[in-house]
N, C-alpha and C. Protein backbone atom coordinates (compact mmCIF):
# COMPACT_ATOMS: atom_id res chain seq x y z
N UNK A 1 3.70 8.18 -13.83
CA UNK A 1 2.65 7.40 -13.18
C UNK A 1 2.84 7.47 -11.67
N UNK A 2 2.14 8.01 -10.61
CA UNK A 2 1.78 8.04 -9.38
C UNK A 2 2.41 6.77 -8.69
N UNK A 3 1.70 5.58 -9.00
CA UNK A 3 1.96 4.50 -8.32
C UNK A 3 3.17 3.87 -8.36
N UNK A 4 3.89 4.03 -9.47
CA UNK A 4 4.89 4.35 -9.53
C UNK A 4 6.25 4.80 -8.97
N UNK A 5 5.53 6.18 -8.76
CA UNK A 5 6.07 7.43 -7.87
C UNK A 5 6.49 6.57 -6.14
N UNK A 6 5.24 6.38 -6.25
CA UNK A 6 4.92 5.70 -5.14
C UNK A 6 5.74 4.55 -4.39
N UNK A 7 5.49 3.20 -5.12
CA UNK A 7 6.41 2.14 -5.13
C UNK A 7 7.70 2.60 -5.07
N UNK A 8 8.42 3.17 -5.69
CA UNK A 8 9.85 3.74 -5.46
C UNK A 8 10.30 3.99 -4.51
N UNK A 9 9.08 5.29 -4.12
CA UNK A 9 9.65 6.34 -2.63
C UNK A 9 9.43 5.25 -1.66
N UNK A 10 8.58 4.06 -1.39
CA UNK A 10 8.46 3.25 -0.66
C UNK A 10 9.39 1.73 -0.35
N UNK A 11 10.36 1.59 -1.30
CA UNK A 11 11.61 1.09 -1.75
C UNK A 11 10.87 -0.65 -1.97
N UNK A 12 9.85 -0.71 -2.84
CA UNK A 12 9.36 -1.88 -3.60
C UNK A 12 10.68 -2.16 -4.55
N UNK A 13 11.16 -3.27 -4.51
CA UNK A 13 11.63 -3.90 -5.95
C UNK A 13 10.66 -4.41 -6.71
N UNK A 14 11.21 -4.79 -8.04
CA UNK A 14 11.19 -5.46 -9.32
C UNK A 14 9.84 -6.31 -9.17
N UNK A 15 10.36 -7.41 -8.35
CA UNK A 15 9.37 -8.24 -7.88
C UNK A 15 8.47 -7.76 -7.27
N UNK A 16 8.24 -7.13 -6.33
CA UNK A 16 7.41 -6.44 -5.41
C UNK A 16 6.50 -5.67 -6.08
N UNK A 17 6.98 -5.05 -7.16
CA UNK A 17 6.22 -3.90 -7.78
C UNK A 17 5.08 -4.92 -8.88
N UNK A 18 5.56 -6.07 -9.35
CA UNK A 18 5.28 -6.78 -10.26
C UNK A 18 4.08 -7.35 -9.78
N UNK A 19 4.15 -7.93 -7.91
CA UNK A 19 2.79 -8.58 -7.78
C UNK A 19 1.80 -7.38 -7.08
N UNK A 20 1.90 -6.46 -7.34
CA UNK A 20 0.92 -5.36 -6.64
C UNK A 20 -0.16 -5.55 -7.64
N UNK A 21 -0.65 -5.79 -8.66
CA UNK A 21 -1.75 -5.69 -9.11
C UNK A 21 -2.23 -7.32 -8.69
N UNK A 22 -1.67 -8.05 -8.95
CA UNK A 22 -1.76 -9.71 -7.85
C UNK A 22 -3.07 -8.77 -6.61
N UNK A 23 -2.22 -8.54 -5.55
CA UNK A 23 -2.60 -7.66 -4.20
C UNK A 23 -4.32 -6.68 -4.74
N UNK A 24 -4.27 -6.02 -5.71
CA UNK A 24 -5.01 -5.33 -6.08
C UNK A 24 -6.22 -5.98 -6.68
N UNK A 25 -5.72 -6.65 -7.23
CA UNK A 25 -7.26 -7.82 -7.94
C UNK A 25 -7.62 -8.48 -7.21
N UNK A 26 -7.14 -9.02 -5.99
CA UNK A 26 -7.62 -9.77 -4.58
C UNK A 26 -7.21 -11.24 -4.65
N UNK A 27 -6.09 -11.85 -5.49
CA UNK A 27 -5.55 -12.74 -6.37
C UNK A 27 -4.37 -13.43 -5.36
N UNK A 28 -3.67 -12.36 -4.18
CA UNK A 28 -2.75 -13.00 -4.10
C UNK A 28 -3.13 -12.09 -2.42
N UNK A 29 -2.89 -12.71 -1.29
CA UNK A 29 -3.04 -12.01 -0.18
C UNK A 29 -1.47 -10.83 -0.14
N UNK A 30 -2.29 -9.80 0.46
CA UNK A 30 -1.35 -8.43 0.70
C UNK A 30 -0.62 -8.57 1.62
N UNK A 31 -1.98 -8.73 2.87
CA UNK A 31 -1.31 -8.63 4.23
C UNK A 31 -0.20 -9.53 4.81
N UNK A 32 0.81 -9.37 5.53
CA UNK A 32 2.00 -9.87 5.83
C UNK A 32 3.40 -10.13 4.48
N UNK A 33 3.55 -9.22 3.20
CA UNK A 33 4.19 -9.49 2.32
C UNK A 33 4.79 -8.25 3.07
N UNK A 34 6.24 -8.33 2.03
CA UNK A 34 7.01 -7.76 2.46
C UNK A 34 6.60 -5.87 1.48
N UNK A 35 6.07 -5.97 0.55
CA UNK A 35 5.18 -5.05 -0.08
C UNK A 35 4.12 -4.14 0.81
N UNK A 36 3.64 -5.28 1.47
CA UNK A 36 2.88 -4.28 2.73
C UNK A 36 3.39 -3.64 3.75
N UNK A 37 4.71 -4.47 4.29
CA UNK A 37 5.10 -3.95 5.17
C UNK A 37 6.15 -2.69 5.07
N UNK A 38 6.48 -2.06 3.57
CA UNK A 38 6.76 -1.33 3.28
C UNK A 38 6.09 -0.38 2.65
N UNK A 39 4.62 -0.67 2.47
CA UNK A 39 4.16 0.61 1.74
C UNK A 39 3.26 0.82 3.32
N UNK A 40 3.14 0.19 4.25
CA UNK A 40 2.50 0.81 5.59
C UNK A 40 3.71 2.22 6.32
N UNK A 41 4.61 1.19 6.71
CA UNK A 41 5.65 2.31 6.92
C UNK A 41 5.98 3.06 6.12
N UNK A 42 5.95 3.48 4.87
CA UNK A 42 5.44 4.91 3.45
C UNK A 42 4.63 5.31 4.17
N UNK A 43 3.11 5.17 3.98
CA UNK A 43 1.77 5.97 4.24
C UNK A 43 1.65 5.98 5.76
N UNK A 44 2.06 5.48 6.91
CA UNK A 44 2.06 5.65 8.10
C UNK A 44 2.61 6.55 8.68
N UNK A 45 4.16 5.99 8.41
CA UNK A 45 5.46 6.84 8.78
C UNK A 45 6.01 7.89 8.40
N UNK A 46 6.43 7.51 6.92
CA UNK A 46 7.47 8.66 6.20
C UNK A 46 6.59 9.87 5.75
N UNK A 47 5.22 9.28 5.17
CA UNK A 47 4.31 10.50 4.70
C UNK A 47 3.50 10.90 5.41
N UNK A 48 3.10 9.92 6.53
CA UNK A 48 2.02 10.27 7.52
C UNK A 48 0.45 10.51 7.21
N UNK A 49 0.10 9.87 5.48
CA UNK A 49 -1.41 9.99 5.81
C UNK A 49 -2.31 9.32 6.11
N UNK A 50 -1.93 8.15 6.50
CA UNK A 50 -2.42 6.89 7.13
C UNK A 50 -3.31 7.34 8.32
N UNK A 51 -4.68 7.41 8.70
CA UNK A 51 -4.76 7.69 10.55
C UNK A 51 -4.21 6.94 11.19
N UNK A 52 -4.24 7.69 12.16
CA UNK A 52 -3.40 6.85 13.34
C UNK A 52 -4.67 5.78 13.55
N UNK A 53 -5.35 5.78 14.08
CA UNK A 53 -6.43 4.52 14.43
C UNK A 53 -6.26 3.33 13.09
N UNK A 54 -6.22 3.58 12.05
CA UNK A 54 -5.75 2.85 11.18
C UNK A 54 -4.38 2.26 11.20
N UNK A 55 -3.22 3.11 11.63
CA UNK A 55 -2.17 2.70 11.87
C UNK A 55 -2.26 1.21 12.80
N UNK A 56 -2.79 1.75 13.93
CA UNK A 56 -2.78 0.87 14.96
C UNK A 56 -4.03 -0.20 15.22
N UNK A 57 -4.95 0.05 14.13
CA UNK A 57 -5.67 -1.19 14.15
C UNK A 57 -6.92 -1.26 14.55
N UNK A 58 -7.29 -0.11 15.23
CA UNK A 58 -8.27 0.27 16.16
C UNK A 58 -9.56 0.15 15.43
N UNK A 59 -9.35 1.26 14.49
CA UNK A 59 -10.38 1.41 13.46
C UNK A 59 -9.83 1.35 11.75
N UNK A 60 -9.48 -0.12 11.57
CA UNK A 60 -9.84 0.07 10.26
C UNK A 60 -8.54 -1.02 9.88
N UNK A 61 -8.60 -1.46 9.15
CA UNK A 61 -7.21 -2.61 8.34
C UNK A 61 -6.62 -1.70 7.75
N UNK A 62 -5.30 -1.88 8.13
CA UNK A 62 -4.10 -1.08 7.43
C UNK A 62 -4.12 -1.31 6.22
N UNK A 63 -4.03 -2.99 5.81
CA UNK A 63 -4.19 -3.57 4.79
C UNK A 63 -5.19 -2.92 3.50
N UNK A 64 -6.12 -2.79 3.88
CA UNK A 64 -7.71 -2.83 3.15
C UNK A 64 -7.55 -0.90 2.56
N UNK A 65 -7.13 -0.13 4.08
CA UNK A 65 -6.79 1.03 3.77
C UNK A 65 -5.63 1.25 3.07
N UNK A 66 -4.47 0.55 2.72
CA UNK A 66 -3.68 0.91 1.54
C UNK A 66 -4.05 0.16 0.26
N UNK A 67 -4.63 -0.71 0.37
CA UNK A 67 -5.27 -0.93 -1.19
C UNK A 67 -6.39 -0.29 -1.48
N UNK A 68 -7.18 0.18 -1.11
CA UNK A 68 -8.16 1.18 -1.43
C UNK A 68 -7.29 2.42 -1.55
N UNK A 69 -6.10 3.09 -0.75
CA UNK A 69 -5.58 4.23 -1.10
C UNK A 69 -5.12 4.18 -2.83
N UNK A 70 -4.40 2.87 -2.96
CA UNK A 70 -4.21 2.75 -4.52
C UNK A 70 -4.90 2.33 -5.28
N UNK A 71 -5.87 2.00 -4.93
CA UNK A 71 -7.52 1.96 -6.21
C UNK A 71 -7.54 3.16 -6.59
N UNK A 72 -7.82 4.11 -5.46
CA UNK A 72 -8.07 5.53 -5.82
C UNK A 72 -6.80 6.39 -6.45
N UNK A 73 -5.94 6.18 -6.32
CA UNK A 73 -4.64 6.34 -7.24
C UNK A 73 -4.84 5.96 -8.68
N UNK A 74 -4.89 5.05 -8.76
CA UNK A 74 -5.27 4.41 -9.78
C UNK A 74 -6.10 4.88 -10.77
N UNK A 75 -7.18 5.32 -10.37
CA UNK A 75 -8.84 5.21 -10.79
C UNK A 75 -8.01 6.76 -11.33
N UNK A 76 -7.69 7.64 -10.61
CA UNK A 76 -7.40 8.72 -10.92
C UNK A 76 -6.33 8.57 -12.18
N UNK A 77 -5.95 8.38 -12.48
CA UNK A 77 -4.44 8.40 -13.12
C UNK A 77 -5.23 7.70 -14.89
């Protein structure tokens, strides 16, 4: 499983991994968890497919753009 894949390479624990669908159903706020602040620095940093204007805020919620990146993960899988 991708997301999976994912959560790992992005060093989510147990817990962390557990409330991502919380985050995903719109159930539990994303932004400022410690889940976000590790799957931003994943898709920003380590993998780099984040835009930069997204990175930095300019154009677009970091937030909104990594849960939509894993909808579409998702949806696929």
């Amino acid at each position: 499983m991708e997301l999976d894949k994912i959560y790992e390479e992005a060093g989510l624990d147990d817990d962390e991994i557990f409330m991502m669908e919380s985050y995903l159903e719109g159930v539990e706020e994303f932004h400022g968890t410690d889940s976000f602040d590790k799957l931003h620095e994943y898709f920003a940093f380590d993998i780099g497919e984040m835009p930069y204007d997204v990175v930095d805020g300019t154009n677009g919620d970091p937030d909104v753009w990594i849960l939509n990146k894993l909808f579409e993960i998702r949806d696929e899988e």
